[in-house]
Protein backbone atom coordinates (compact mmCIF):
# COMPACT_ATOMS: atom_id res chain seq x y z
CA UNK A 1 77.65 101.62 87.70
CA UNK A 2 78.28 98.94 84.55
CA UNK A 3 76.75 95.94 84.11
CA UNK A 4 79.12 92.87 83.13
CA UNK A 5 78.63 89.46 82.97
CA UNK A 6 81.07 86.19 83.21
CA UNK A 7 81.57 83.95 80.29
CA UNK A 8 79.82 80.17 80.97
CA UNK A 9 82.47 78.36 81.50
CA UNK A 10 81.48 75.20 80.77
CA UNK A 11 80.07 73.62 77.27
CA UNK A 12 81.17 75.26 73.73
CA UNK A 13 83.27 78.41 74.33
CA UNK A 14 82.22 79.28 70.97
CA UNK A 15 78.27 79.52 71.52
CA UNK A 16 79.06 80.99 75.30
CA UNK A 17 80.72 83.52 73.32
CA UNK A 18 78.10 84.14 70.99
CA UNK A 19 75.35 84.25 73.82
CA UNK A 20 77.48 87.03 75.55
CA UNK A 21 77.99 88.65 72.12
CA UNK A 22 74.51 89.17 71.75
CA UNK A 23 74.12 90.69 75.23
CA UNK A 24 76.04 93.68 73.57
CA UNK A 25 73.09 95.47 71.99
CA UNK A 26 71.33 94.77 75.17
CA UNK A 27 74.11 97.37 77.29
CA UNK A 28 76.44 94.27 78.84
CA UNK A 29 79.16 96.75 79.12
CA UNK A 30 81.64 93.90 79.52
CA UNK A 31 82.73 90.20 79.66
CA UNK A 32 85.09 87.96 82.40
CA UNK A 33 86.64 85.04 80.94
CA UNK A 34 88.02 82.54 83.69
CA UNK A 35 90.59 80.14 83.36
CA UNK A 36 91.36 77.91 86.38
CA UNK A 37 92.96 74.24 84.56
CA UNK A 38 90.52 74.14 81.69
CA UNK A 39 90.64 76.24 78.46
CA UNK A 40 93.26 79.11 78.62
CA UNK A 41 91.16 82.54 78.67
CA UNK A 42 93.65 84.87 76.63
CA UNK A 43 92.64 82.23 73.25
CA UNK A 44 88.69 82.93 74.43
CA UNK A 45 89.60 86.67 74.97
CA UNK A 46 90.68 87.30 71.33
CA UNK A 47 87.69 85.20 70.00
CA UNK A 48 85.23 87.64 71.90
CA UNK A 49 87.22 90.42 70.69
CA UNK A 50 86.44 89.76 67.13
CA UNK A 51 83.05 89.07 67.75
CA UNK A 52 82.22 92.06 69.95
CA UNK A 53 82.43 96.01 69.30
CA UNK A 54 81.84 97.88 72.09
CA UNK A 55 82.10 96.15 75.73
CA UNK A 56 84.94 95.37 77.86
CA UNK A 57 86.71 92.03 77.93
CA UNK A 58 88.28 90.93 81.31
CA UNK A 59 90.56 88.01 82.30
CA UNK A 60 89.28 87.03 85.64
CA UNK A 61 91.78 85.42 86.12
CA UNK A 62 95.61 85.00 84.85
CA UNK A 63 97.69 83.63 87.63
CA UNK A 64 100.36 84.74 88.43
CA UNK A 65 102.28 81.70 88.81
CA UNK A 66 102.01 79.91 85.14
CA UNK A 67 102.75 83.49 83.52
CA UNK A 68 105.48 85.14 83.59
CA UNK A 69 105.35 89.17 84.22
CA UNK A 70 106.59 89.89 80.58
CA UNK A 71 104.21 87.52 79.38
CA UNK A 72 101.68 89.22 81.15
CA UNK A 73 102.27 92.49 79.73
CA UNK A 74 101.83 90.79 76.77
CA UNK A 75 98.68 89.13 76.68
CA UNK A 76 97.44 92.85 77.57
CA UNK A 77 99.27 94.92 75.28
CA UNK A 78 97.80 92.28 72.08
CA UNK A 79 94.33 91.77 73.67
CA UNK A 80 94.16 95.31 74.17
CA UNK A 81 95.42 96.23 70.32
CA UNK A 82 93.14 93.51 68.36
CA UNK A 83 90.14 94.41 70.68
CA UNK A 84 90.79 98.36 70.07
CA UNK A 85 91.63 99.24 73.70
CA UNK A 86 88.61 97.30 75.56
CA UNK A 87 91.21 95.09 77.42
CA UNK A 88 90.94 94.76 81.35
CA UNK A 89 93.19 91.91 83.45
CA UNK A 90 92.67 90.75 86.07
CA UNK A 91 95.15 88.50 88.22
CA UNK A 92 95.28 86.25 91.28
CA UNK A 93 97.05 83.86 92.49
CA UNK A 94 94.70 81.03 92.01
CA UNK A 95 94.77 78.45 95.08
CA UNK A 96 97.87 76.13 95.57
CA UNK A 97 95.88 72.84 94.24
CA UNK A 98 96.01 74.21 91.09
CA UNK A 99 99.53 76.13 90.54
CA UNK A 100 101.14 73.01 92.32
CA UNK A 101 98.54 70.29 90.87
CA UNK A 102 98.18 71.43 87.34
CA UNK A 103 100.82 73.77 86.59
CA UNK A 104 103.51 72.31 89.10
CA UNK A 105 104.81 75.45 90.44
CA UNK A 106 105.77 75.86 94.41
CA UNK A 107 102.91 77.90 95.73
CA UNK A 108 105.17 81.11 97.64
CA UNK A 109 104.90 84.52 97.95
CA UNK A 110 101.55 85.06 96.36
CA UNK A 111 101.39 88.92 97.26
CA UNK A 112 104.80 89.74 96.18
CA UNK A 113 104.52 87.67 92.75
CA UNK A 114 100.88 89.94 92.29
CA UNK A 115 102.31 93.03 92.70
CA UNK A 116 105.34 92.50 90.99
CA UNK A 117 103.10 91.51 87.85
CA UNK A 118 101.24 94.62 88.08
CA UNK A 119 104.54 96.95 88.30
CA UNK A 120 106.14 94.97 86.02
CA UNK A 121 103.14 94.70 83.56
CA UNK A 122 102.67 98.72 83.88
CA UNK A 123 106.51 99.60 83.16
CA UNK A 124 106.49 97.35 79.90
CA UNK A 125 103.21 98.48 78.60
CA UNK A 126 104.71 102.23 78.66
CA UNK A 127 107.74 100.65 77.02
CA UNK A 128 110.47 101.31 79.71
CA UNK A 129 113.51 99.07 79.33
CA UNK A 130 113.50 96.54 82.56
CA UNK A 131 116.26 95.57 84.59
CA UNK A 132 114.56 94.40 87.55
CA UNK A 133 115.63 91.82 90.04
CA UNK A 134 113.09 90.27 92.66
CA UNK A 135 110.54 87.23 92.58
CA UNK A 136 111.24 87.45 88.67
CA UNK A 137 114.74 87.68 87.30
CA UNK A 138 114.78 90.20 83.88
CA UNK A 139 116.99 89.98 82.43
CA UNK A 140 118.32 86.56 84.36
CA UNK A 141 121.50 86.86 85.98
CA UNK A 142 124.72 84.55 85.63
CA UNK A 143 124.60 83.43 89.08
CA UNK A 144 121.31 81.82 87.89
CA UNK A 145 122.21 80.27 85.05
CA UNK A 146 121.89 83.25 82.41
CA UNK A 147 124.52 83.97 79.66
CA UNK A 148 122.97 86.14 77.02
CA UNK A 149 119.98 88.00 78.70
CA UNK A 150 120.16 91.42 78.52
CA UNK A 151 117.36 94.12 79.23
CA UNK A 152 114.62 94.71 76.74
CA UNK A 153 111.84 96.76 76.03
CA UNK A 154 108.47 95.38 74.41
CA UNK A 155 108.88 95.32 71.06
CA UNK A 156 105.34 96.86 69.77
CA UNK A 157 103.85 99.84 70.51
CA UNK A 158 100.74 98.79 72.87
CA UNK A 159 97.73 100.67 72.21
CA UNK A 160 97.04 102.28 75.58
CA UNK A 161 100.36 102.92 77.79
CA UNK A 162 97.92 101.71 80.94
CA UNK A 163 95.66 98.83 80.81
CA UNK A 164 93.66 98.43 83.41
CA UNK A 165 94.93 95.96 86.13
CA UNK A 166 91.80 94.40 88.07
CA UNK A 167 92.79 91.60 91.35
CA UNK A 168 91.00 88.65 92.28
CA UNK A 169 91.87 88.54 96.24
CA UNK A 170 89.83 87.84 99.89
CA UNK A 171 92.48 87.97 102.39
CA UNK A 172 92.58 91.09 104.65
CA UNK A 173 96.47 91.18 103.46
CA UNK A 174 95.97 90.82 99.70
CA UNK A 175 92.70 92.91 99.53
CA UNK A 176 95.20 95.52 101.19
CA UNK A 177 97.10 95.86 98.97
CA UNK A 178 94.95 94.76 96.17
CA UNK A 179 93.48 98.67 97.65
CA UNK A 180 96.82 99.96 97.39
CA UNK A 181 98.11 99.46 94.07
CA UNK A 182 95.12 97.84 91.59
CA UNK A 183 93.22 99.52 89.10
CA UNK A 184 89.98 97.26 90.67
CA UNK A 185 89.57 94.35 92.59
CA UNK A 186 87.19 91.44 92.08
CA UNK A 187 85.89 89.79 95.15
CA UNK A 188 83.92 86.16 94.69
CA UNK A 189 80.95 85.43 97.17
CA UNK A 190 80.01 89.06 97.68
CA UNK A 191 77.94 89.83 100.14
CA UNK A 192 77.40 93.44 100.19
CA UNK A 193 75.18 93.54 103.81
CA UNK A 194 77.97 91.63 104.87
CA UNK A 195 81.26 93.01 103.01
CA UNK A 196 82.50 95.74 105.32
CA UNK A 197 82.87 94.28 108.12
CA UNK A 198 84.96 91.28 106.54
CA UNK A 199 87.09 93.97 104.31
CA UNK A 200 86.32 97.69 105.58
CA UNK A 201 89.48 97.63 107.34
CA UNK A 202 92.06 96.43 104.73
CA UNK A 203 90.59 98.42 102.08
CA UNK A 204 90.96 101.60 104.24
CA UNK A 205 94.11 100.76 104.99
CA UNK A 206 95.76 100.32 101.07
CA UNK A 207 93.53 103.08 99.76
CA UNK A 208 95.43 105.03 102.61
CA UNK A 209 98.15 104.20 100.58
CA UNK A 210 96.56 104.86 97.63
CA UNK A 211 98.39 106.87 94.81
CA UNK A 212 95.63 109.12 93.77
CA UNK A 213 96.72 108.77 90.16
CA UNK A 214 95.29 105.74 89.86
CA UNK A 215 91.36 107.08 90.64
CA UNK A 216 89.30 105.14 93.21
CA UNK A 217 89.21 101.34 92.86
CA UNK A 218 86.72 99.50 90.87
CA UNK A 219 84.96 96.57 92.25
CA UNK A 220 83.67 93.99 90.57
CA UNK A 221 80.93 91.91 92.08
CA UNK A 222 77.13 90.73 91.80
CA UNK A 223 75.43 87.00 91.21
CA UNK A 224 72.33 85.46 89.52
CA UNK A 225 70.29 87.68 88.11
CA UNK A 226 66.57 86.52 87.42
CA UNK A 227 62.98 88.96 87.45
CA UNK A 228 59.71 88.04 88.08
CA UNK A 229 57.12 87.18 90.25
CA UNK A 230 58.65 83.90 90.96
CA UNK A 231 61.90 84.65 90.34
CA UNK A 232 63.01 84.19 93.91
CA UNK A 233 63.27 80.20 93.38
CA UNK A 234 66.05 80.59 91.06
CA UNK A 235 68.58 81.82 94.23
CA UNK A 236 68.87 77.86 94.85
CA UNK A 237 70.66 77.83 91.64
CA UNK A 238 74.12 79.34 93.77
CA UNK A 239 73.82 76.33 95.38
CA UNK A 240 76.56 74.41 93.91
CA UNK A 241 78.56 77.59 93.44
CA UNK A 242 78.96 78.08 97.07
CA UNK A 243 79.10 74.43 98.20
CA UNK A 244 81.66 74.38 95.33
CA UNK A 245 83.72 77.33 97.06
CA UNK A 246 83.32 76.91 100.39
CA UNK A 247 83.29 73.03 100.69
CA UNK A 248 85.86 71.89 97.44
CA UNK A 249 88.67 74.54 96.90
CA UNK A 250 91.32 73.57 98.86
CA UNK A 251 91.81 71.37 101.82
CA UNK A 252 90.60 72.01 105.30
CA UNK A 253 92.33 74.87 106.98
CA UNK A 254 93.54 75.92 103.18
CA UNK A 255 90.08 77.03 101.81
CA UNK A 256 90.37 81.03 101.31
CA UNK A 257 86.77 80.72 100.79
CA UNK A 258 85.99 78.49 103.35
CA UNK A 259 87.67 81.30 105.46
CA UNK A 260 85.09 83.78 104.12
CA UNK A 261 82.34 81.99 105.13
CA UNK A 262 83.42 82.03 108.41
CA UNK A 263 83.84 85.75 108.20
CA UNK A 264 80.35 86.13 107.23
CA UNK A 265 79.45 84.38 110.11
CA UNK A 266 78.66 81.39 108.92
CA UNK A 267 81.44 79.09 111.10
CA UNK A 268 79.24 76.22 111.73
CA UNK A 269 77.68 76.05 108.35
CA UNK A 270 81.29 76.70 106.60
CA UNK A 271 82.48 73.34 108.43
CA UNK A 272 79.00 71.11 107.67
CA UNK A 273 79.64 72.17 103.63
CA UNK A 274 83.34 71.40 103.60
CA UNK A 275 82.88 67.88 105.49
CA UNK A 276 80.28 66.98 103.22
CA UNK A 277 81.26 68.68 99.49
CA UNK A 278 85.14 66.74 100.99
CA UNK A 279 83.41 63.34 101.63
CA UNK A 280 81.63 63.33 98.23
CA UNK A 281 78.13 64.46 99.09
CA UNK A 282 77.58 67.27 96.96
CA UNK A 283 74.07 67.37 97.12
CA UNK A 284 74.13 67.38 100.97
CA UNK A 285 76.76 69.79 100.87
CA UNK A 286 74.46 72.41 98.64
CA UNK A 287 71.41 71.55 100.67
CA UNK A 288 73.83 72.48 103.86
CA UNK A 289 74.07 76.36 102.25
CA UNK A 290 72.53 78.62 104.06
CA UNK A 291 69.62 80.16 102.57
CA UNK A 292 70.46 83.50 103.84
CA UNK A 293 73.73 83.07 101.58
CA UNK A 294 72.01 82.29 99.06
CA UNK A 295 69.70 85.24 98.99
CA UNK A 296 72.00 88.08 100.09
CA UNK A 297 74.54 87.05 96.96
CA UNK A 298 72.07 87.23 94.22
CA UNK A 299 69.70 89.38 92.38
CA UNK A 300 66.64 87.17 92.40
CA UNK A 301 62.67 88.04 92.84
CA UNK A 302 59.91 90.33 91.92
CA UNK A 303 61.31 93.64 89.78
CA UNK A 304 61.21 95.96 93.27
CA UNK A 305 63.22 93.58 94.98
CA UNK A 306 65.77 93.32 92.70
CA UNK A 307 66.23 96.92 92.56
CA UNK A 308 66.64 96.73 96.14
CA UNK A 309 69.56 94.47 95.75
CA UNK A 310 71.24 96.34 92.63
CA UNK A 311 71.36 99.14 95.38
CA UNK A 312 72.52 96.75 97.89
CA UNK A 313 75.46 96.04 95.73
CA UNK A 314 75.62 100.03 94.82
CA UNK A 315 76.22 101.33 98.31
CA UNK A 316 78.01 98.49 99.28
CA UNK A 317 80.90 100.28 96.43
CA UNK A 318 80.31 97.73 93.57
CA UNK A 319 81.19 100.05 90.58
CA UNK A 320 80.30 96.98 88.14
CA UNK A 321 77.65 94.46 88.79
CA UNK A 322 78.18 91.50 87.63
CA UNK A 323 75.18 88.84 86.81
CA UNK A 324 74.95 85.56 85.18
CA UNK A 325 70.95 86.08 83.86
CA UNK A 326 69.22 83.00 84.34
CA UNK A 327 65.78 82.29 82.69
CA UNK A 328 64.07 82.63 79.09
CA UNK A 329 65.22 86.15 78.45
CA UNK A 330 68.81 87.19 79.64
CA UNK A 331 68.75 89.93 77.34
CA UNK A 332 65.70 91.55 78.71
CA UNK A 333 66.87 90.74 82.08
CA UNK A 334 70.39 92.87 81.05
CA UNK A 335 68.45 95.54 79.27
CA UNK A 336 66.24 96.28 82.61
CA UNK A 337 69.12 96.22 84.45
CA UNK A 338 70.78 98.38 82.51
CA UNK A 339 68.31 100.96 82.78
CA UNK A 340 68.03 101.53 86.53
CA UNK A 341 71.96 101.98 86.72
C-alpha cells in the first residue's frame, strides 16, 4: 500500500504546494490536485512537478465535459514528460451543477463520454492516428460543420505510451465499468466496513470484464489522519466535508452522494443533512452527521487504533491511502504511517 495525500484546496496554491512538497522526504508517495470551478489543476500539476522529485502527481479530477479527449491526452502526455513519468489522471464527470453552471455544457451520457476519454486518451498517448466517431467527433465530419479536419496523431513523443488512467465514480453503473476498463478508481466518502456491500457487486461485475493486461485496479481512498492520545476529537473535523457532500452537491434526488449515504444506511440522516446544509444551516447540517460516519471514514485516535483503521482500509482493497494529516506534525504523522504499510 502507498500513502498519498490531496492538495488543500483552498488558500495559496503555492504554499499548499510547498507543504505537500515537503511531505516528500517524509514517504508521501503522491499528490491529488482537484479542480471543481476554482483554479484549473493541470497549471497546479506542473508547479508540483517542478518542485517535487520522486512522488506521484494525480488530477483528481479532469472532467470530462470541459476537456476534450485530445486535450486530455494532452495534459497527460506533458504532465507526464516535465514531471519525468510520475503523471496519474484521474477523470469524472463532475456533477451537472457544475458542467451546466460553470462550464455550460448539457450534462449527457456521463459513462460513455468517461470511457471514451480513457480509449481515446490511451490510443493517442501510443501515438495511433484517430479517426473515431462517437460522443467526440475526430476528425469532425462535414455533416457537422467540418471542412478541413483530417486525422492526426499527437505530435510529441509522450514519455510513457500508458499513463495511468484513475476514475472518480459511486454509481453501481459507473463503478462497473470504472472496474472494467480503469487503471484505478477513486471513491469519496469511503467507508471500508461499509464499502462492499454498496459496491461488491459492480466491481465484480467489470473486473469480470476485466482485461487482465491492465493488472488489478487501484483504489484510492482514506480521510483525516491525526495520532495521539487525544487524537480522536479531530474526526469532527469531516464534519463539513460530509455535510458538504451529502447535504450541498446537487439538488434533492440529484445528490450522487446524498445517494451514498443512503447506501450506507444512513436514509434518515442523509435527508436531515440535505434539508438543513439546502436551507442554509450549515452548522446544523454538520452537527446532523452521524458520528459513526465520522469515525469509520477517518484515521483518528491513539497510535493502535489507527493501525486498526489503516488495516480497515487495507482489507477493504485500498491500494493507496489517502490522508489529509491534521495537527502540529503532518510529517511525522506521514512518516509513521509510512512505516506500518
Amino acid at each position: 500500500m502507498e500513502i498519498s495525500a490531496p492538495l488543500a484546496y483552498a488558500g495559496d496554491p503555492r504554499q499548499a504546494a510547498d507543504d505537500v512538497a515537503a511531505l516528500e522526504s517524509a514517504g508521501l508517495d503522491a499528490v491529488w490536485v482537484a479542480e471543481a470551478y476554482g483554479f484549473d489543476s493541470p497549471t497546479i500539476m506542473g508547479y508540483l512537478a517542478a518542485r517535487t522529485e520522486r512522488m506521484k502527481i494525480g488530477a483528481a479530477i479532469l472532467n470530462v465535459y470541459s476537456r476534450t479527449p485530445a486535450l486530455i491526452a494532452q495534459t497527460a502526455a506533458g504532465l507526464d514528460a516535465i514531471s519525468g513519468g510520475r503523471a496519474i489522471i484521474g477523470l469524472g464527470a463532475s456533477g451537472p451543477q457544475v458542467v451546466e453552471g460553470w462550464h455550460g455544457k448539457p450534462y449527457d451520457k456521463p459513462l460513455a463520454r468517461t470511457r471514451e476519454a480513457i480509449e481515446l486518451t490511451r490510443r493517442i498517448l501510443r501515438r495511433e492516428v484517430i479517426d473515431h466517431h462517437g460522443v467526440t467527433d475526430m476528425p469532425l465530419p462535414a455533416e457537422k460543420g467540418g471542412k478541413l479536419g483530417k486525422p492526426l496523431k499527437i505530435l510529441t513523443r509522450p514519455v510513457r505510451p500508458e499513463v495511468p488512467l484513475y476514475v472518480a465514480s459511486l454509481g453501481p453503473a459507473n463503478v462497473r465499468m470504472t472496474a472494467e476498463i480503469a487503471d484505478g478508481w477513486l471513491p469519496t466518502l469511503f467507508i471500508p466496513e461499509k464499502a462492499h456491500q454498496v459496491w461488491g457487486a459492480p466491481l465484480a461485475e467489470g473486473k469480470e470484464k476485466r482485461d487482465p493486461a491492465l493488472g488489478p485496479l487501484q483504489t484510492v481512498a482514506g480521510g483525516l489522519l491525526s495520532i495521539g492520545d487525544d487524537a480522536a476529537a479531530a474526526r469532527d473535523l469531516a464534519r463539513p466535508q460530509i455535510a458538504l457532500y451529502v447535504g450541498g452537491m446537487g439538488a434533492p434526488g440529484k445528490n450522487f452522494y446524498n445517494d451514498l449515504a443512503v447506501a450506507y444506511g444512513y436514509e434518515k440522516e442523509a435527508e436531515r443533512i440535505q434539508e438543513l446544509y439546502l436551507s442554509g444551516r450549515k452548522k446544523e447540517a454538520e452537527a446532523a452527521v452521524p458520528d459513526e460516519f465520522c469515525e469509520l471514514m477517518t484515521l483518528c485516535g491513539p497510535e493502535s487504533y489507527v493501525r486498526e483503521r489503516v488495516e480497515a482500509f487495507r482489507e477493504a482493497g485500498v491500494t493507496m491511502l489517502n490522508v489529509i494529516p491534521v495537527g502540529p506534525e503532518p510529517a511525522k504523522s506521514i512518516e509513521t504511517v509510512k512505516g506500518w504499510l
